[in-house]
N, C-alpha and C. Protein backbone atom coordinates (compact mmCIF):
# COMPACT_ATOMS: atom_id res chain seq x y z
N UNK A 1 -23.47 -3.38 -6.36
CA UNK A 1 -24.74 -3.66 -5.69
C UNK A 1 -25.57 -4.62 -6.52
N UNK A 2 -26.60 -5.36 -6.03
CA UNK A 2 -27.33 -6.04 -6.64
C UNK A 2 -28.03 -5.94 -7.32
N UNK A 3 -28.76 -4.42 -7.53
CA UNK A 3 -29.79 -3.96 -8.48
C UNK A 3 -29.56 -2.61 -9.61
N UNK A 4 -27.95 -3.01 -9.15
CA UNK A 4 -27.30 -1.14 -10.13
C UNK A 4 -27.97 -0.32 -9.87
N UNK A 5 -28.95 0.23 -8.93
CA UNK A 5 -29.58 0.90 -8.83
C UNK A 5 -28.78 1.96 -7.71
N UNK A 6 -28.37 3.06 -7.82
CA UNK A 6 -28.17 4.02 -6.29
C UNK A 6 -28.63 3.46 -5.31
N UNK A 7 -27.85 3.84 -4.34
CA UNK A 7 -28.07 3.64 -2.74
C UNK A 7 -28.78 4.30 -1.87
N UNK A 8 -28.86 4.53 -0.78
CA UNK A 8 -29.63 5.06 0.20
C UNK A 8 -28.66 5.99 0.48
N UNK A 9 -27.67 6.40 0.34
CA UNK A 9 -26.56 7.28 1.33
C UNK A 9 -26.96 7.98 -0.38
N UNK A 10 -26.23 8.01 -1.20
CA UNK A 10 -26.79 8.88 -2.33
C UNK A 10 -27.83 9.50 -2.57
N UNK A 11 -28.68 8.79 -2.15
CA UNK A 11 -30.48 9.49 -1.88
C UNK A 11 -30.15 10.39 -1.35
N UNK A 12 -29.82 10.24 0.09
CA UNK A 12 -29.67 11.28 1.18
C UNK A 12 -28.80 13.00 0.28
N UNK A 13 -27.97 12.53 -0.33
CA UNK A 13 -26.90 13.25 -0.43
C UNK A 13 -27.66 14.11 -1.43
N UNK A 14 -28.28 13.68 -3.02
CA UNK A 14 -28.76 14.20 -4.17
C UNK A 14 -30.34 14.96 -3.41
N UNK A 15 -30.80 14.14 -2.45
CA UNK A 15 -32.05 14.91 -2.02
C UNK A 15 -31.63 16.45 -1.23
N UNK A 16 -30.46 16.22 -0.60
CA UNK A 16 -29.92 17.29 -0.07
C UNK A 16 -29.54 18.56 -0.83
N UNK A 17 -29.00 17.99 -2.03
CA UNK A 17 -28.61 19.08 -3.07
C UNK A 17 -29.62 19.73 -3.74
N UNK A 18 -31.00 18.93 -4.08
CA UNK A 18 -32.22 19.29 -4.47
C UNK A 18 -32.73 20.38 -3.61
N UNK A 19 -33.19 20.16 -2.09
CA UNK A 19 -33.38 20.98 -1.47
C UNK A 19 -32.67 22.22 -1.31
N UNK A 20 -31.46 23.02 -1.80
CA UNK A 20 -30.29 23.72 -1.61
C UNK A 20 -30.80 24.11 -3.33
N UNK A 21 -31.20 23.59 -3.89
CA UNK A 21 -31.75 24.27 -5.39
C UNK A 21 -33.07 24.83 -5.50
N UNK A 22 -33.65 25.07 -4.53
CA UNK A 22 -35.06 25.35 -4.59
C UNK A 22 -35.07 26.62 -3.83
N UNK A 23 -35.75 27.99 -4.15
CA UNK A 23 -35.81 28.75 -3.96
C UNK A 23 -36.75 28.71 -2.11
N UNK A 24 -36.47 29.44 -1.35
CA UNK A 24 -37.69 29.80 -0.35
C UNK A 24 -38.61 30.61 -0.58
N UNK A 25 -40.05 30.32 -0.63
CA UNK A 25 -40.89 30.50 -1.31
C UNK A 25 -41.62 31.61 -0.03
N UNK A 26 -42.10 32.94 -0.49
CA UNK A 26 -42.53 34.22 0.07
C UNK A 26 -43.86 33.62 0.55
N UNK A 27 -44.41 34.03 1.75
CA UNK A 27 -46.10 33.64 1.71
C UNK A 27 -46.82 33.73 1.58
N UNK A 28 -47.95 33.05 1.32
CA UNK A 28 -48.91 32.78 0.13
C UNK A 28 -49.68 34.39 0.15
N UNK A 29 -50.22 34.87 -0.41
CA UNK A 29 -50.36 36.28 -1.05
C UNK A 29 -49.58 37.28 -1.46
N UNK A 30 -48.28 36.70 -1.30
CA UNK A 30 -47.20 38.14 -1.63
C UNK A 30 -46.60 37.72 -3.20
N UNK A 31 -47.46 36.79 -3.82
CA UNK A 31 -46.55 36.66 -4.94
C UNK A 31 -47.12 38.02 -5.98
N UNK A 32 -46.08 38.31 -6.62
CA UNK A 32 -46.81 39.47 -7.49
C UNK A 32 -46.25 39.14 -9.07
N UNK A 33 -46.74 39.69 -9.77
CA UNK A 33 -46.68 39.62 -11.45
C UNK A 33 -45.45 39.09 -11.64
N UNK A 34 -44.68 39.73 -11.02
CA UNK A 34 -42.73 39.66 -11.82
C UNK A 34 -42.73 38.28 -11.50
N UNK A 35 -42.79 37.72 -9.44
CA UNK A 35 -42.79 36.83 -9.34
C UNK A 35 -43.29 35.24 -10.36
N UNK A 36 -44.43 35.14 -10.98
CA UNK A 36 -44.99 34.51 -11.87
C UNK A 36 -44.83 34.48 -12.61
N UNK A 37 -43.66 35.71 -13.37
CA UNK A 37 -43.13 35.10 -14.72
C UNK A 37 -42.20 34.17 -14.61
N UNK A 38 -41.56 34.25 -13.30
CA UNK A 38 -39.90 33.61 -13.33
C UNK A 38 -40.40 31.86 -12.80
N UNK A 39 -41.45 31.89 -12.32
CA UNK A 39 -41.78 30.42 -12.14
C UNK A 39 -41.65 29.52 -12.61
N UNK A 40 -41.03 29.54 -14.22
CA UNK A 40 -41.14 28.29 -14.96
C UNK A 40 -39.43 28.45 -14.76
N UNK A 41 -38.79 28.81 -14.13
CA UNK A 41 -37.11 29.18 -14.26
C UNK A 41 -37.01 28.13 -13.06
N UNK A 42 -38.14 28.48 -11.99
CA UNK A 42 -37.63 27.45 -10.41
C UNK A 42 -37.91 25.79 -11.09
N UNK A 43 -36.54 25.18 -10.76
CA UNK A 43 -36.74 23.33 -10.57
C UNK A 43 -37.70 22.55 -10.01
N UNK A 44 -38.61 21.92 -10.95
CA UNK A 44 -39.40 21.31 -10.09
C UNK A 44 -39.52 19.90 -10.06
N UNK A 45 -39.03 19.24 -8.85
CA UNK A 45 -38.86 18.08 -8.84
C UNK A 45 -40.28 16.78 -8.13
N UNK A 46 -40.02 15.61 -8.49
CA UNK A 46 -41.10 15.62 -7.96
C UNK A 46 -40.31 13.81 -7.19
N UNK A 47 -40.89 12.99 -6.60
CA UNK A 47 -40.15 12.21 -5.72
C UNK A 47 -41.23 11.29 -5.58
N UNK A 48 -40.86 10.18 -6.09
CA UNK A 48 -41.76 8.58 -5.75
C UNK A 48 -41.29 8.05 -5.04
N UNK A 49 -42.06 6.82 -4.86
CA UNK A 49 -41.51 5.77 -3.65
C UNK A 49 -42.11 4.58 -4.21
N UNK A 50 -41.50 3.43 -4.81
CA UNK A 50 -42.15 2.06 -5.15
C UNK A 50 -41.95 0.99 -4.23
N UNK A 51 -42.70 0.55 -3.85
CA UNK A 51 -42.56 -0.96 -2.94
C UNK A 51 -43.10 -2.08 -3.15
N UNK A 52 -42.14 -2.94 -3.30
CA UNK A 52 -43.19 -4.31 -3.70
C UNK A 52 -43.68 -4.74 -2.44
N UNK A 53 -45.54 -5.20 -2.61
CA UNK A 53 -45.87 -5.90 -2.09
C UNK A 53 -45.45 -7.36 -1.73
N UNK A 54 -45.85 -7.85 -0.59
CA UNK A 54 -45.67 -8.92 -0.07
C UNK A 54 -44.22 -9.50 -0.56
N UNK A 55 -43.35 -9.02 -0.21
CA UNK A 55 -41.53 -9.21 -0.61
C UNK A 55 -41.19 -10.24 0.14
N UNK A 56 -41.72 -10.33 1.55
CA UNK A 56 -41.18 -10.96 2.42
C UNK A 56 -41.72 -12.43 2.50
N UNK A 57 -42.93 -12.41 1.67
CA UNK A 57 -43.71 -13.81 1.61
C UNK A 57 -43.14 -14.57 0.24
N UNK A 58 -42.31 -13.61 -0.95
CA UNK A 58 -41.98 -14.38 -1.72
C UNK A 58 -40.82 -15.02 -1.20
N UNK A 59 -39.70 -13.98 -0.69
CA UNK A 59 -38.70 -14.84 0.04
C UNK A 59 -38.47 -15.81 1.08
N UNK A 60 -39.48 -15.89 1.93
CA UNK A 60 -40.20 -17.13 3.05
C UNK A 60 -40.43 -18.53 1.79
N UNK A 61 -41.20 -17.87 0.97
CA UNK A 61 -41.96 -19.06 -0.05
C UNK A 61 -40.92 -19.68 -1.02
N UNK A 62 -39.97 -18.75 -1.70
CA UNK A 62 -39.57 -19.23 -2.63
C UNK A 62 -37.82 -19.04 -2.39
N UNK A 63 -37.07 -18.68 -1.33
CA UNK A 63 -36.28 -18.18 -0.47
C UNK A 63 -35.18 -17.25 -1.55
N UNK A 64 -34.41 -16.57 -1.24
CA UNK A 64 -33.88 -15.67 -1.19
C UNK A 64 -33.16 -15.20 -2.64
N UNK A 65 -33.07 -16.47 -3.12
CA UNK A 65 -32.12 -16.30 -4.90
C UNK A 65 -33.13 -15.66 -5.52
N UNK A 66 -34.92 -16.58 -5.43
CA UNK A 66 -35.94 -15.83 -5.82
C UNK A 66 -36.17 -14.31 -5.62
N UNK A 67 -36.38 -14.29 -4.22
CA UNK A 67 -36.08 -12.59 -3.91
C UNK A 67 -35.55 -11.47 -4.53
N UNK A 68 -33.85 -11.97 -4.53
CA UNK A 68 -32.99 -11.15 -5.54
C UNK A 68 -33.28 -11.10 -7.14
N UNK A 69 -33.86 -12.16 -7.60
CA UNK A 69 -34.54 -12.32 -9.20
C UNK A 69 -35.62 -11.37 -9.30
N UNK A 70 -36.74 -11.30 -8.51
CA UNK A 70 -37.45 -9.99 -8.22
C UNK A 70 -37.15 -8.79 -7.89
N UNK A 71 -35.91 -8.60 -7.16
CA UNK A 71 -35.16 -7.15 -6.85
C UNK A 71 -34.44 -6.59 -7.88
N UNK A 72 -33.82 -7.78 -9.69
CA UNK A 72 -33.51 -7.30 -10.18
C UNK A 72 -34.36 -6.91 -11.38
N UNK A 73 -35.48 -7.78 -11.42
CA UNK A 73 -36.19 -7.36 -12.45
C UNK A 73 -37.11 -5.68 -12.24
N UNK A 74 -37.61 -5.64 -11.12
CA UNK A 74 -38.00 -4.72 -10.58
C UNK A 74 -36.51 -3.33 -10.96
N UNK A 75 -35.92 -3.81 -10.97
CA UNK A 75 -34.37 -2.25 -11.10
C UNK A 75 -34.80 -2.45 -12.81
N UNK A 76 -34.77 -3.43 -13.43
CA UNK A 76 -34.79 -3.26 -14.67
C UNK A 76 -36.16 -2.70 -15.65
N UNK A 77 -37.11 -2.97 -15.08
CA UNK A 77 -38.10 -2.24 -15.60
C UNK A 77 -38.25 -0.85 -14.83
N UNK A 78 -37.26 -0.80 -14.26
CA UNK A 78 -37.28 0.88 -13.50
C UNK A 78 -36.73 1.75 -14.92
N UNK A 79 -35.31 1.13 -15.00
CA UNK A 79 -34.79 1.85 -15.68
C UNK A 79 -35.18 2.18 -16.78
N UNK A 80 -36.19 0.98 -17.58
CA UNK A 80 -36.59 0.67 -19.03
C UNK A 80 -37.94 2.10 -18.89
N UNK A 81 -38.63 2.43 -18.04
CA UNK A 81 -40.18 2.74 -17.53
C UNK A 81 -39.29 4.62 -17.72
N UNK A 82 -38.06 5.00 -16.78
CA UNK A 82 -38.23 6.29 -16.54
C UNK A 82 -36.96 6.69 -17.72
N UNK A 83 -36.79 8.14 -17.79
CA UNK A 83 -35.63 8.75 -18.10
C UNK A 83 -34.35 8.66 -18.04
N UNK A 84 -33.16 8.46 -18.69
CA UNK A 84 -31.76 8.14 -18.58
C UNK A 84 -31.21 8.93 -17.21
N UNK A 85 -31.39 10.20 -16.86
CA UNK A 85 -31.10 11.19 -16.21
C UNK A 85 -32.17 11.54 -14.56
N UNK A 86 -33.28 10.48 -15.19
CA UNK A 86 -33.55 9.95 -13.54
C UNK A 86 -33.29 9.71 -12.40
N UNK A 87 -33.14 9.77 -11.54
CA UNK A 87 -32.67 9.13 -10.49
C UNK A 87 -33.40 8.22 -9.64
N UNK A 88 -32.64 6.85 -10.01
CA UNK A 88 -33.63 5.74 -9.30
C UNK A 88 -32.61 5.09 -8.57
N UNK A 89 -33.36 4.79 -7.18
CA UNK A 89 -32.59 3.88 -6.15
C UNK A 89 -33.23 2.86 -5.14
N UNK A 90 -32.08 2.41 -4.55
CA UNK A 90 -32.83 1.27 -3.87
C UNK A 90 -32.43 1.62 -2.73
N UNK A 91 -33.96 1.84 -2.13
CA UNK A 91 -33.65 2.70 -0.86
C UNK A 91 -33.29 1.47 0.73
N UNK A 92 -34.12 0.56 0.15
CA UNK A 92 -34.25 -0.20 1.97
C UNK A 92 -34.85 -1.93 0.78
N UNK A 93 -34.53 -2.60 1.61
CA UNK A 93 -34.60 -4.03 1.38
C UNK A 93 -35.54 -4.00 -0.03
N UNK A 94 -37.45 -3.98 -0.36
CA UNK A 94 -37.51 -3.56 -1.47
C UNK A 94 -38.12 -2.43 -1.67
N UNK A 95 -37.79 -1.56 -1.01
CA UNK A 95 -38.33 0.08 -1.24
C UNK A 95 -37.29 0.50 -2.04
N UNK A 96 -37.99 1.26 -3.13
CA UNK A 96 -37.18 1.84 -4.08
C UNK A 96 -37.80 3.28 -4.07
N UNK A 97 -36.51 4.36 -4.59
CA UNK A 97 -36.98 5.63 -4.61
C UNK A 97 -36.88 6.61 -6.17
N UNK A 98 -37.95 7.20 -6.36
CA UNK A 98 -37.38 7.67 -7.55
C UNK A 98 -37.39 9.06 -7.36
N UNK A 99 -36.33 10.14 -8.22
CA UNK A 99 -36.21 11.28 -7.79
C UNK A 99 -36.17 12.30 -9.34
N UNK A 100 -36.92 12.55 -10.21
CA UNK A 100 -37.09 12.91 -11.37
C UNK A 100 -37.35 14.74 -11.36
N UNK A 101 -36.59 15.40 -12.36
CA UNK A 101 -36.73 16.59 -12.65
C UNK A 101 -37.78 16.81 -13.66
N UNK A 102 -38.74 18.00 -13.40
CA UNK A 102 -40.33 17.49 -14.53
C UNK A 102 -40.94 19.27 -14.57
N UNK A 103 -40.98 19.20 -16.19
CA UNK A 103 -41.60 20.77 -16.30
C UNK A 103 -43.17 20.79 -15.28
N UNK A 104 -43.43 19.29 -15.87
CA UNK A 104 -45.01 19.10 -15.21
C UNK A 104 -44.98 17.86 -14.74
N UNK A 105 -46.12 18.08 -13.68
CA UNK A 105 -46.33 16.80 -12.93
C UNK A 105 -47.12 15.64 -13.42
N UNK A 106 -47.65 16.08 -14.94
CA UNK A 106 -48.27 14.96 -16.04
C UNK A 106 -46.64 14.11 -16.36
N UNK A 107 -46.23 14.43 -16.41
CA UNK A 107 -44.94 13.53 -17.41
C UNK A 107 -44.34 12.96 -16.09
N UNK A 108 -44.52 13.04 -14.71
CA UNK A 108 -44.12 12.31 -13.83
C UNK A 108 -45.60 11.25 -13.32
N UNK A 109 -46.30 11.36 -13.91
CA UNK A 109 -47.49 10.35 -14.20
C UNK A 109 -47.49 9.69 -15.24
N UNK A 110 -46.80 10.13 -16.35
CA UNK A 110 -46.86 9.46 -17.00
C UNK A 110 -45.74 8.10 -17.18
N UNK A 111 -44.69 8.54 -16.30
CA UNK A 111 -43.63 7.68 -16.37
C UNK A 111 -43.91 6.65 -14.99
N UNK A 112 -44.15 7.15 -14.09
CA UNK A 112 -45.07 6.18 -13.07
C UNK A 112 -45.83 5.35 -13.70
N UNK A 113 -47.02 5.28 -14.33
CA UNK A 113 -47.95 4.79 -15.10
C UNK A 113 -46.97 3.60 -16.41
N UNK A 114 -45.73 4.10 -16.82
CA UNK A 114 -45.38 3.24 -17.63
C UNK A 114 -44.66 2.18 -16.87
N UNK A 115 -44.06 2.19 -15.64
CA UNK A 115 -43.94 1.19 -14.65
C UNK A 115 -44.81 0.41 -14.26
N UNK A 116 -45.88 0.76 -13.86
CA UNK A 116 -46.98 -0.06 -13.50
C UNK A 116 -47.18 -0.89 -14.66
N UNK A 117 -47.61 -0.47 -15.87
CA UNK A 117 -47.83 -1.08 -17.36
C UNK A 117 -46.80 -2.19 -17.09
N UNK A 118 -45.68 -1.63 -17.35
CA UNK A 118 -44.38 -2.69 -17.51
C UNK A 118 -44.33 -3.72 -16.61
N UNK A 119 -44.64 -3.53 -15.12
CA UNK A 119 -44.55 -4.41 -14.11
C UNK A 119 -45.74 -5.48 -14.04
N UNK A 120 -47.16 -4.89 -14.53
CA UNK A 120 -48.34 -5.56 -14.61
C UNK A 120 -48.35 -6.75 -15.81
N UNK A 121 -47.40 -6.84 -16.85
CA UNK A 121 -46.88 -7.42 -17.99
C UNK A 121 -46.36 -8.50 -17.48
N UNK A 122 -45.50 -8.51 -16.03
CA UNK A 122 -45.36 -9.93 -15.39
C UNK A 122 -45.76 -10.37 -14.53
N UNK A 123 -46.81 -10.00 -14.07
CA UNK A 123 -47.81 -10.47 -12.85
C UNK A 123 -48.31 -11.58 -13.46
């Protein structure tokens, strides 16, 4: 593929397995003590979505080799920005998806946030 990045049929497949790892969760007032200890045991994943703006005006403007030069730099500061064990893909023309395992939802801000950094470096 053009951006080494996973595919869209893999998305489908790893999001599927995610969901099949996650407990069904009792409703809301029945959790009790025992329940709340074991909470840090359930997977918690958390799921981005990056899209470059105006994609379609660089490739109109600057046509299509350009395009792909942006589709790969964009995979490469993906990979440089998150975790080895991440899961990043390229979901649809330039929608990209990311699919990260996270004790907390700070360290999935924080790795978001180092993309932006990284990407704002070549604006």
């Amino acid at each position: 593929t053009l951006t080494g990045l996973l595919n869209r049929k893999t998305f489908d497949e790893s999001f599927l397995k995610v969901l099949g790892e996650l407990p069904l969760r009792p409703p809301p007032g029945e959790h009790g003590a025992e329940d709340r200890r074991h909470e840090s045991a359930v997977p918690h994943y958390v799921l981005g979505v990056v899209d470059i703006d105006h994609f379609k005006s660089v490739n109109d403007r600057f046509g299509h080799l350009i395009g792909d030069e942006v589709l790969l730099l964009l995979s490469r500061l993906m990979r440089g920005s998150f975790r080895f064990h991440d899961l990043l893909y390229r979901f649809g023309g330039e929608e990209f998806v990311v699919l990260m395992r996270c004790d907390e939802d700070v360290h999935a801000g924080e790795a978001f946030e180092r993309l932006r950094l990284n990407t704002d470096r070549y604006a």
